[in-house]
N, C-alpha and C. Protein backbone atom coordinates (compact mmCIF):
# COMPACT_ATOMS: atom_id res chain seq x y z
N UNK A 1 118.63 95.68 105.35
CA UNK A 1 117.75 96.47 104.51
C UNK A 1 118.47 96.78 103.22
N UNK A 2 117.69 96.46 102.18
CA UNK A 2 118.33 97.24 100.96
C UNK A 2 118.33 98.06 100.61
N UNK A 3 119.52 99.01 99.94
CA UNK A 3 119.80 100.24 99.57
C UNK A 3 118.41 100.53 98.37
N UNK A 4 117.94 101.46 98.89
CA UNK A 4 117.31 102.28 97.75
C UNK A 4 117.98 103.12 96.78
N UNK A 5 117.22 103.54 95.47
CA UNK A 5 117.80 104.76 94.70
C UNK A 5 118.74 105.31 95.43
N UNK A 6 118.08 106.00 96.51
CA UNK A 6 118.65 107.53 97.47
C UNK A 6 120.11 107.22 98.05
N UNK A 7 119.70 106.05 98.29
CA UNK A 7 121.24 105.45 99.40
C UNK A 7 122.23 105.23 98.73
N UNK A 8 122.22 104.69 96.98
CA UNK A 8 123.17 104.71 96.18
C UNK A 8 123.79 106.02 96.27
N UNK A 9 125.42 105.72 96.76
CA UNK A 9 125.77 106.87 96.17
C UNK A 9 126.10 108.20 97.40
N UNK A 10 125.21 107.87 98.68
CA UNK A 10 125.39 109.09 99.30
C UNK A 10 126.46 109.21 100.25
N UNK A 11 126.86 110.41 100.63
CA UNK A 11 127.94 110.47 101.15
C UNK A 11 127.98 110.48 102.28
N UNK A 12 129.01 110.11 103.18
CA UNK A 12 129.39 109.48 105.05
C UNK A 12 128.03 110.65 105.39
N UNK A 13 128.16 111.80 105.00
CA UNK A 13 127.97 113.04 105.89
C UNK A 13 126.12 112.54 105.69
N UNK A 14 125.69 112.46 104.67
CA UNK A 14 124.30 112.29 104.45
C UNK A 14 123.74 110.70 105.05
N UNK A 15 124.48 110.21 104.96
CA UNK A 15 124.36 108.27 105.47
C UNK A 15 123.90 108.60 107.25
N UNK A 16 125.11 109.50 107.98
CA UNK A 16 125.32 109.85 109.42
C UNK A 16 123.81 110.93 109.62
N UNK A 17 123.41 111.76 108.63
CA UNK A 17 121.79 112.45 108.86
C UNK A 17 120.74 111.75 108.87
N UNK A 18 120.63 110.76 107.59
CA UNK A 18 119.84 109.72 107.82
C UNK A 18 119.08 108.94 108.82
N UNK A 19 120.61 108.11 109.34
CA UNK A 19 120.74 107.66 110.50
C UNK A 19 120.29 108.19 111.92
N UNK A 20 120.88 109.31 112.19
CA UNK A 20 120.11 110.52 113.10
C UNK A 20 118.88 110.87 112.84
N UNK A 21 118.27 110.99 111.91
CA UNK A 21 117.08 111.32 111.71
C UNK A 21 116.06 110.09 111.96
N UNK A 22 116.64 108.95 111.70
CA UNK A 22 116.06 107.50 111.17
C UNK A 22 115.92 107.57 113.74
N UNK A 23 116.58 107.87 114.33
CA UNK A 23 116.93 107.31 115.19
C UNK A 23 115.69 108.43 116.21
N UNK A 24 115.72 109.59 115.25
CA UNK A 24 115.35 110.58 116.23
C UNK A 24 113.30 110.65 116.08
N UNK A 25 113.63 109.82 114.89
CA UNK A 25 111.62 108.96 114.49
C UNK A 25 111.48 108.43 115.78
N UNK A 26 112.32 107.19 115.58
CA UNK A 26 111.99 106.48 116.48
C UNK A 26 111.81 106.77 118.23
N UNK A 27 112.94 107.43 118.32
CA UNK A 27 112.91 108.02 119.95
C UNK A 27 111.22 109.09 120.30
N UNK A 28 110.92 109.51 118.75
CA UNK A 28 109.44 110.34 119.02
C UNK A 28 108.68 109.49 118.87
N UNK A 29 108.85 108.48 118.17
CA UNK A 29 107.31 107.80 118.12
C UNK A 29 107.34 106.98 119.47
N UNK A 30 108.33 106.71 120.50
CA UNK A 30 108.05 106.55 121.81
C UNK A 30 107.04 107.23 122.40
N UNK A 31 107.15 108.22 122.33
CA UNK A 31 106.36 109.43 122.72
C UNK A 31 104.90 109.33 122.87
N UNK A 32 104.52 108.63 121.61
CA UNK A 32 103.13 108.59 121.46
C UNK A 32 102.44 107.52 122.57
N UNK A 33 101.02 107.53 122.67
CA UNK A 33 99.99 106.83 123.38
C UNK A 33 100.24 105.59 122.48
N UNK A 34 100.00 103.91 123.02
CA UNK A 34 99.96 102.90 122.43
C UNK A 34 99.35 103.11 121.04
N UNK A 35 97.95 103.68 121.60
CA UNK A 35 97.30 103.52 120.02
C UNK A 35 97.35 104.73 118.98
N UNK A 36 98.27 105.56 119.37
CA UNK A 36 98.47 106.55 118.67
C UNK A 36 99.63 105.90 117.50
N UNK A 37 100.36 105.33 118.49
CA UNK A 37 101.57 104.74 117.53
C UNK A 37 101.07 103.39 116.87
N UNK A 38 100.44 102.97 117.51
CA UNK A 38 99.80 101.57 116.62
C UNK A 38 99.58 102.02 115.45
N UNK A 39 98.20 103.46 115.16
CA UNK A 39 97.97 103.78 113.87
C UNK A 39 99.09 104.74 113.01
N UNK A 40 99.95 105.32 113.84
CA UNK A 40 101.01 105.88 113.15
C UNK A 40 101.78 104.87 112.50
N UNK A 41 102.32 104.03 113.16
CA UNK A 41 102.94 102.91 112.23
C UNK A 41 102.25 102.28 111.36
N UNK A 42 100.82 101.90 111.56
CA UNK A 42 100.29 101.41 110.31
C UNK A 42 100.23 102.71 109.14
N UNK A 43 99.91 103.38 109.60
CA UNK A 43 99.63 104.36 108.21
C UNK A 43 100.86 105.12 107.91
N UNK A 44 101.92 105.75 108.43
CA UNK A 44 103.09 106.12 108.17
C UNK A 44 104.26 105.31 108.00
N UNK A 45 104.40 104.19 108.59
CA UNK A 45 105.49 103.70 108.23
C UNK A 45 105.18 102.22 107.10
N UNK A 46 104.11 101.43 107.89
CA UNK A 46 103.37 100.52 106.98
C UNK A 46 102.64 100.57 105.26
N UNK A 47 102.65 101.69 105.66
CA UNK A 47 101.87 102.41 104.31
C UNK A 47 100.42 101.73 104.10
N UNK A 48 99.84 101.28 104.94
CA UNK A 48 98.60 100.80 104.72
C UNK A 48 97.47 101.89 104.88
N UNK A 49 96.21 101.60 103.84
CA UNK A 49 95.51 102.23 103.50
C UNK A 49 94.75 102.35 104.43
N UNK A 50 93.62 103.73 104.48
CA UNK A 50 92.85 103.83 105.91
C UNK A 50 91.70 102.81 105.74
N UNK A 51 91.16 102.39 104.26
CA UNK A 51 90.04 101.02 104.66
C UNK A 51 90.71 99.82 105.03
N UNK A 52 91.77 99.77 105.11
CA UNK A 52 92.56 98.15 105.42
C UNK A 52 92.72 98.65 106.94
N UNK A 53 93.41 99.98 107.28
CA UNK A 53 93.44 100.26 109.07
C UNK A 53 91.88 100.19 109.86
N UNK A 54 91.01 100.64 109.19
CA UNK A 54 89.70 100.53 109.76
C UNK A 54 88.86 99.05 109.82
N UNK A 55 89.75 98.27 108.71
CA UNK A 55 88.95 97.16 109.13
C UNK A 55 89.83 96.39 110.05
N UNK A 56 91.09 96.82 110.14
CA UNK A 56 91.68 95.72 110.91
C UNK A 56 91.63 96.34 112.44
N UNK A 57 91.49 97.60 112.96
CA UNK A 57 90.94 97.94 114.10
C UNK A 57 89.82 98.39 114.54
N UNK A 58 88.63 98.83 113.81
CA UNK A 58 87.55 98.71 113.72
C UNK A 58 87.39 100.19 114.53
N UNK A 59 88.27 100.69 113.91
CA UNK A 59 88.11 102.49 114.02
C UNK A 59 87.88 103.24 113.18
N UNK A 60 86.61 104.41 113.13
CA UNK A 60 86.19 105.11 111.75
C UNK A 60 87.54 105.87 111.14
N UNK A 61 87.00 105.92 109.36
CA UNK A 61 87.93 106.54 109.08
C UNK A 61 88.62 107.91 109.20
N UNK A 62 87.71 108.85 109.83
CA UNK A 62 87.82 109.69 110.33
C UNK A 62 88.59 110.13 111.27
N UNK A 63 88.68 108.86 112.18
CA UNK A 63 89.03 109.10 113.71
C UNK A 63 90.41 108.77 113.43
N UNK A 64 90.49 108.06 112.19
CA UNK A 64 92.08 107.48 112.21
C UNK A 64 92.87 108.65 111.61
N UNK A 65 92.26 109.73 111.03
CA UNK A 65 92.33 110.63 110.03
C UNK A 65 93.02 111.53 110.97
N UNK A 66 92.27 111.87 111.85
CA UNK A 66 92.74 112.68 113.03
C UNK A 66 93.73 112.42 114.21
N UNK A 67 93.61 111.12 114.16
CA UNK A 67 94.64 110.18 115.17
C UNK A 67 96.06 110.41 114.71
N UNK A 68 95.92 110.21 113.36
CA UNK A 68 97.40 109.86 112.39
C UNK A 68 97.85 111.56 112.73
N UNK A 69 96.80 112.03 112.28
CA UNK A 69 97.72 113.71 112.31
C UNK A 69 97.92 114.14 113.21
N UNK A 70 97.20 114.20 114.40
CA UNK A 70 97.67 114.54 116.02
C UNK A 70 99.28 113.77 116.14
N UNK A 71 99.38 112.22 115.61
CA UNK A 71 99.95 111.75 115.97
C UNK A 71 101.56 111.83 115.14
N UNK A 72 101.24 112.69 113.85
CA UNK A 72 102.29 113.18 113.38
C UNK A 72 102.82 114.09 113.91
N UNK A 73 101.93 115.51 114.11
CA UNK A 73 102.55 116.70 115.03
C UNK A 73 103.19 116.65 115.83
N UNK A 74 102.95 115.25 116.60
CA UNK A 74 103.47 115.35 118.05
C UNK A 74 105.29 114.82 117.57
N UNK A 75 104.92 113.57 116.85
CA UNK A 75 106.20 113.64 115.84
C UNK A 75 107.49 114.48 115.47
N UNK A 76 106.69 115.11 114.66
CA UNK A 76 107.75 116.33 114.37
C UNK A 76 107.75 117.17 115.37
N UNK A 77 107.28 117.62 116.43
CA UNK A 77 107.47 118.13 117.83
C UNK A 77 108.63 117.56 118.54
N UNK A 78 108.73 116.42 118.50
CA UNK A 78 109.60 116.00 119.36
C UNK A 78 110.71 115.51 118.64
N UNK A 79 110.67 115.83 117.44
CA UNK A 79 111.92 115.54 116.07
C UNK A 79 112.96 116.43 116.38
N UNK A 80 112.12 118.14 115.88
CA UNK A 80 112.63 119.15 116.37
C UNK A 80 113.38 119.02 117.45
N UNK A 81 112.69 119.06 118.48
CA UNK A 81 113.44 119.19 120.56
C UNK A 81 114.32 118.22 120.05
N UNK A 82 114.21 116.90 119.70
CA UNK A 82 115.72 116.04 119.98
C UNK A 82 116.92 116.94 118.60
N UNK A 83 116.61 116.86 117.94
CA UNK A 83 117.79 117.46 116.86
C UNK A 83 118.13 119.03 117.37
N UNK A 84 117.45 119.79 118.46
CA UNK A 84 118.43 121.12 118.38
C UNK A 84 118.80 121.14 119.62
């Protein structure tokens, strides 16, 4: 992966939070229901738009609206519990 802006430059201590943080996503987005994380990764990590997620799963935009955010909370729920 290539260094972004941010990564230029930062120090062991911030590289090692990153990393932990980068690790402690991933261990929560386990967490989620298949299709919770299906649309979490498309729309949070993919960055794809909700008419490109709705046509490619043929779920209203609404539902994805609510999916994504249930499916963030639970996210940072379980971000929290692993980091303290």
């Amino acid at each position: 992966m290539a260094p972004t802006e941010r990564d230029v430059g930062a120090s062991p201590h911030e590289d090692l939070e990153a990393k932990e943080l980068h690790e402690a996503v991933n261990k929560a987005v386990q967490h989620l229901t298949p299709s919770e994380r299906r649309l979490f990764e498309m729309r949070q990590i993919e960055g794809l738009e909700l008419d490109v997620i709705a046509k490619q799963t043929n779920i209203a935009k609404p539902s994805i609206k609510s999916i994504v955010s249930a499916a963030r909370k639970k996210v940072f729920t379980e971000i929290k519990r692993l980091r303290t």
